[in-house]
Protein backbone atom coordinates (compact mmCIF):
# COMPACT_ATOMS: atom_id res chain seq x y z
CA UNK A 1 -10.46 28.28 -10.04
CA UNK A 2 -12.77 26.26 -8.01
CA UNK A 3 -14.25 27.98 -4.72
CA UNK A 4 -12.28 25.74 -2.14
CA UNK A 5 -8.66 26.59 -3.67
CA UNK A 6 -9.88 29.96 -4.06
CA UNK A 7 -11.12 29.66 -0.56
CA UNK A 8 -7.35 27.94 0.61
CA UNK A 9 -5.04 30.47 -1.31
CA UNK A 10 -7.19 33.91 0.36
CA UNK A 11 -6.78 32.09 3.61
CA UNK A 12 -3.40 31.24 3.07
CA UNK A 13 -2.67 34.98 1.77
CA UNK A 14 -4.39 36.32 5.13
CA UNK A 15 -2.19 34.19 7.79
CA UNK A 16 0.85 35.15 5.39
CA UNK A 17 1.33 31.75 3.68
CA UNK A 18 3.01 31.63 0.60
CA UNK A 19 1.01 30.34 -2.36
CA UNK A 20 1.45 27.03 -3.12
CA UNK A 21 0.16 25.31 -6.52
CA UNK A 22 -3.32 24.27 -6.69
CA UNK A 23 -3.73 20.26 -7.15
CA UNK A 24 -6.69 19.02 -8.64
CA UNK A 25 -8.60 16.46 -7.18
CA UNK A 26 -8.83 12.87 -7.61
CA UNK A 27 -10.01 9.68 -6.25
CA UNK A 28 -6.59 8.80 -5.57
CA UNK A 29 -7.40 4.96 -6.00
CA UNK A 30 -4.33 3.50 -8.10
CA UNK A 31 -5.24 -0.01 -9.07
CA UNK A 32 -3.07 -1.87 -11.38
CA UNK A 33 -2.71 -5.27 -13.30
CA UNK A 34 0.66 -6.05 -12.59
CA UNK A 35 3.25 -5.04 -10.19
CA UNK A 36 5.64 -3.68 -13.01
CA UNK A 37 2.70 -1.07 -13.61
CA UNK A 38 2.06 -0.31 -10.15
CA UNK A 39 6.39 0.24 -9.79
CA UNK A 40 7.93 0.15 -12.64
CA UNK A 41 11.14 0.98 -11.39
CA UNK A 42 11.32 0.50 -8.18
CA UNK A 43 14.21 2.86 -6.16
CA UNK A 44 13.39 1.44 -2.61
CA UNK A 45 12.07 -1.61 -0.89
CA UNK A 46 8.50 -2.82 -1.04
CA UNK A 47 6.27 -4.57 1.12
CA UNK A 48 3.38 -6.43 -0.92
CA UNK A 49 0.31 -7.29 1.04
CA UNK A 50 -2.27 -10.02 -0.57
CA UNK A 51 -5.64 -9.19 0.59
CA UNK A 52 -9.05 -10.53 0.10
CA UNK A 53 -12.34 -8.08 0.20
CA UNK A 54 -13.78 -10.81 2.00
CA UNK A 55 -11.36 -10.89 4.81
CA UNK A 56 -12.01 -8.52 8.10
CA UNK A 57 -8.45 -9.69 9.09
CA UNK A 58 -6.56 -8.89 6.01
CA UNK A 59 -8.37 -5.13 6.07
CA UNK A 60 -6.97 -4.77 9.45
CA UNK A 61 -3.56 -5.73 8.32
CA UNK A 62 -3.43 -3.17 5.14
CA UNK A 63 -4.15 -0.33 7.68
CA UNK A 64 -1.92 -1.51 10.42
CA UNK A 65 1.07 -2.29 7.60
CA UNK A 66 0.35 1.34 6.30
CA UNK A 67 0.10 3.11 10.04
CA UNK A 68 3.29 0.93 10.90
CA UNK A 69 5.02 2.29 7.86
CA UNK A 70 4.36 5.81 7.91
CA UNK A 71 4.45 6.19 12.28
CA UNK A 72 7.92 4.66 11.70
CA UNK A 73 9.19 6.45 8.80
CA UNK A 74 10.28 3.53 7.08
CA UNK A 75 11.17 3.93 3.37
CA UNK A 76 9.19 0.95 2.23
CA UNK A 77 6.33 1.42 -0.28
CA UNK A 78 3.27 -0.62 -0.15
CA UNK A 79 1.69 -2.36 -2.43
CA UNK A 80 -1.72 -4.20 -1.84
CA UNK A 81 -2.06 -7.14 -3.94
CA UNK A 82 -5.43 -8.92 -4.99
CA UNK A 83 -7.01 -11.31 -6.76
CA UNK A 84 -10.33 -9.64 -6.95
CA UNK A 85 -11.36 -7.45 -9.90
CA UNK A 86 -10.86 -3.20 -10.62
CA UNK A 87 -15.03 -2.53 -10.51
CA UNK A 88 -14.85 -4.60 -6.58
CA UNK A 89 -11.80 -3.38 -5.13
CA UNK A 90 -12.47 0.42 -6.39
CA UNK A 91 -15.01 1.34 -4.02
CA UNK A 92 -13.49 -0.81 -1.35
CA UNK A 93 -10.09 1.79 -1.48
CA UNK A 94 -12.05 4.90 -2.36
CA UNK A 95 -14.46 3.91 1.13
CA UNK A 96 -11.06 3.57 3.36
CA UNK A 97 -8.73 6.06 2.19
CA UNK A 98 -6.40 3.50 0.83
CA UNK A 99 -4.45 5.77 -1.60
CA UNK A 100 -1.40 2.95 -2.12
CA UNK A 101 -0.86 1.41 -5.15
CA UNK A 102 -3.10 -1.82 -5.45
CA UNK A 103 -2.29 -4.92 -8.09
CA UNK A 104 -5.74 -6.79 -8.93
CA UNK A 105 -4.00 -9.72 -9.81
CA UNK A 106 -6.35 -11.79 -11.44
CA UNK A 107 -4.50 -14.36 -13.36
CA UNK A 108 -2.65 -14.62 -9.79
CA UNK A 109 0.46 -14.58 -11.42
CA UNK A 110 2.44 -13.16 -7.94
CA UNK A 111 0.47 -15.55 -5.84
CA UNK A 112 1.96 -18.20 -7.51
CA UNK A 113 5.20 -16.20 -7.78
CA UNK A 114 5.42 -16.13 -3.93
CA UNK A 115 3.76 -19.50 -3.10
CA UNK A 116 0.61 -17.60 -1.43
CA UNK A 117 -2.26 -19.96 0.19
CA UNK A 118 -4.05 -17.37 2.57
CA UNK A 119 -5.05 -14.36 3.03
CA UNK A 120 -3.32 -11.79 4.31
CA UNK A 121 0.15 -12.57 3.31
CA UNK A 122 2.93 -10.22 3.18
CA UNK A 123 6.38 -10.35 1.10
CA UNK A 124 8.82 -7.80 1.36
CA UNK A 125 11.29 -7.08 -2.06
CA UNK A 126 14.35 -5.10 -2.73
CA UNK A 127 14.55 -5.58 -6.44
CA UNK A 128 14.50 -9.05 -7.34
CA UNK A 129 15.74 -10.18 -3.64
CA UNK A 130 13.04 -11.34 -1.27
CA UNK A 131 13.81 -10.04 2.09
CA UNK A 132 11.07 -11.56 3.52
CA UNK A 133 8.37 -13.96 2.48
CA UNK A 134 5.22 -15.29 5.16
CA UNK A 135 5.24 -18.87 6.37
CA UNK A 136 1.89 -19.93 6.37
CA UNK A 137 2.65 -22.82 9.15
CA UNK A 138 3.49 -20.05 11.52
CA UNK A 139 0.99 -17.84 13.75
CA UNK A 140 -0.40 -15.01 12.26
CA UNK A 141 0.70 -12.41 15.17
CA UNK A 142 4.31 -14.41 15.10
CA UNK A 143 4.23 -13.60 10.98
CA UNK A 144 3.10 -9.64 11.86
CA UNK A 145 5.92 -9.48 14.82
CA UNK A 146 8.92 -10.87 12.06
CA UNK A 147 7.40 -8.66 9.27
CA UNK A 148 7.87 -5.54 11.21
CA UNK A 149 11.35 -6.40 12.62
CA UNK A 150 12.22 -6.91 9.03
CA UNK A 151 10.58 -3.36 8.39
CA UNK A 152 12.59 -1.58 11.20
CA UNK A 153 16.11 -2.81 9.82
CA UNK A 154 15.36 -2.13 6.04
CA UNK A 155 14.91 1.53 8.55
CA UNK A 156 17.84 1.27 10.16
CA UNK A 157 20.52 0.86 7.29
């Protein structure tokens, strides 16, 4: 047993804490190469978020999408979806904690799929049914604003 579990369970044993199982460690950076991989059976809705490494603004959204999601509760799961390859995004997720499933996409078969021109661009699925989908004409806080509404009623049902 490694010394921090067996640190963790003798602490745990000493404030009276039942034992719980040990997990091993990992990177927990789950990067995919298609979005049938990442869920293959998806039992709830998902949000997919096309990022670029390259983009300040899109990095902003992927933590904002995920602190939205999780303050709220909202049984969405998000996916980060993009174009750039494994070896680049890798240390990118591993650096920010980003422990959601990621699609490198690099044949950009859901950008086309979705019609996606810019970066960051957000669709949101419930099977094959697009609940919502960005509109690149519109502003980007005005695209974040209906995004979330769309979030908080996919909440609500």
């Amino acid at each position: 047993m490694k010394k921090a579990a067996l640190l963790a369970l003798t602490a745990g044993c000493l404030l009276g804490l039942p034992p719980g199982p040990v997990i091993p460690r990992s990177d927990g950076v789950k990067i995919f190469g298609a979005l049938s991989e990442a869920v293959p059976q998806p039992d709830r809705p998902l949000l997919l978020l096309f990022f670029s490494l390259a983009c300040h603004v899109c990095w902003e959204e992927l933590f904002e999408m995920r602190h939205f999601i999780e303050n709220n509760d909202i049984p969405v799961g998000l996916i980060g979806v993009s174009s750039e390859p494994e070896e680049e995004l890798k240390p990118f997720l591993r650096k920010f904690a980003f422990f959601h499933p990621v699609v490198s996409d690099r044949g950009r078969a859901l950008y086309r799929r979705f019609g996606v021109r810019l970066e960051p661009f957000r669709v949101v699925l419930d099977g094959d049914r697009v609940l919502y989908l960005d509109d690149a004409a519109e502003d980007f806080f005005v695209r974040r604003d209906r995004v979330k509404r769309c979030l908080l009623e996919i909440a609500s049902r």
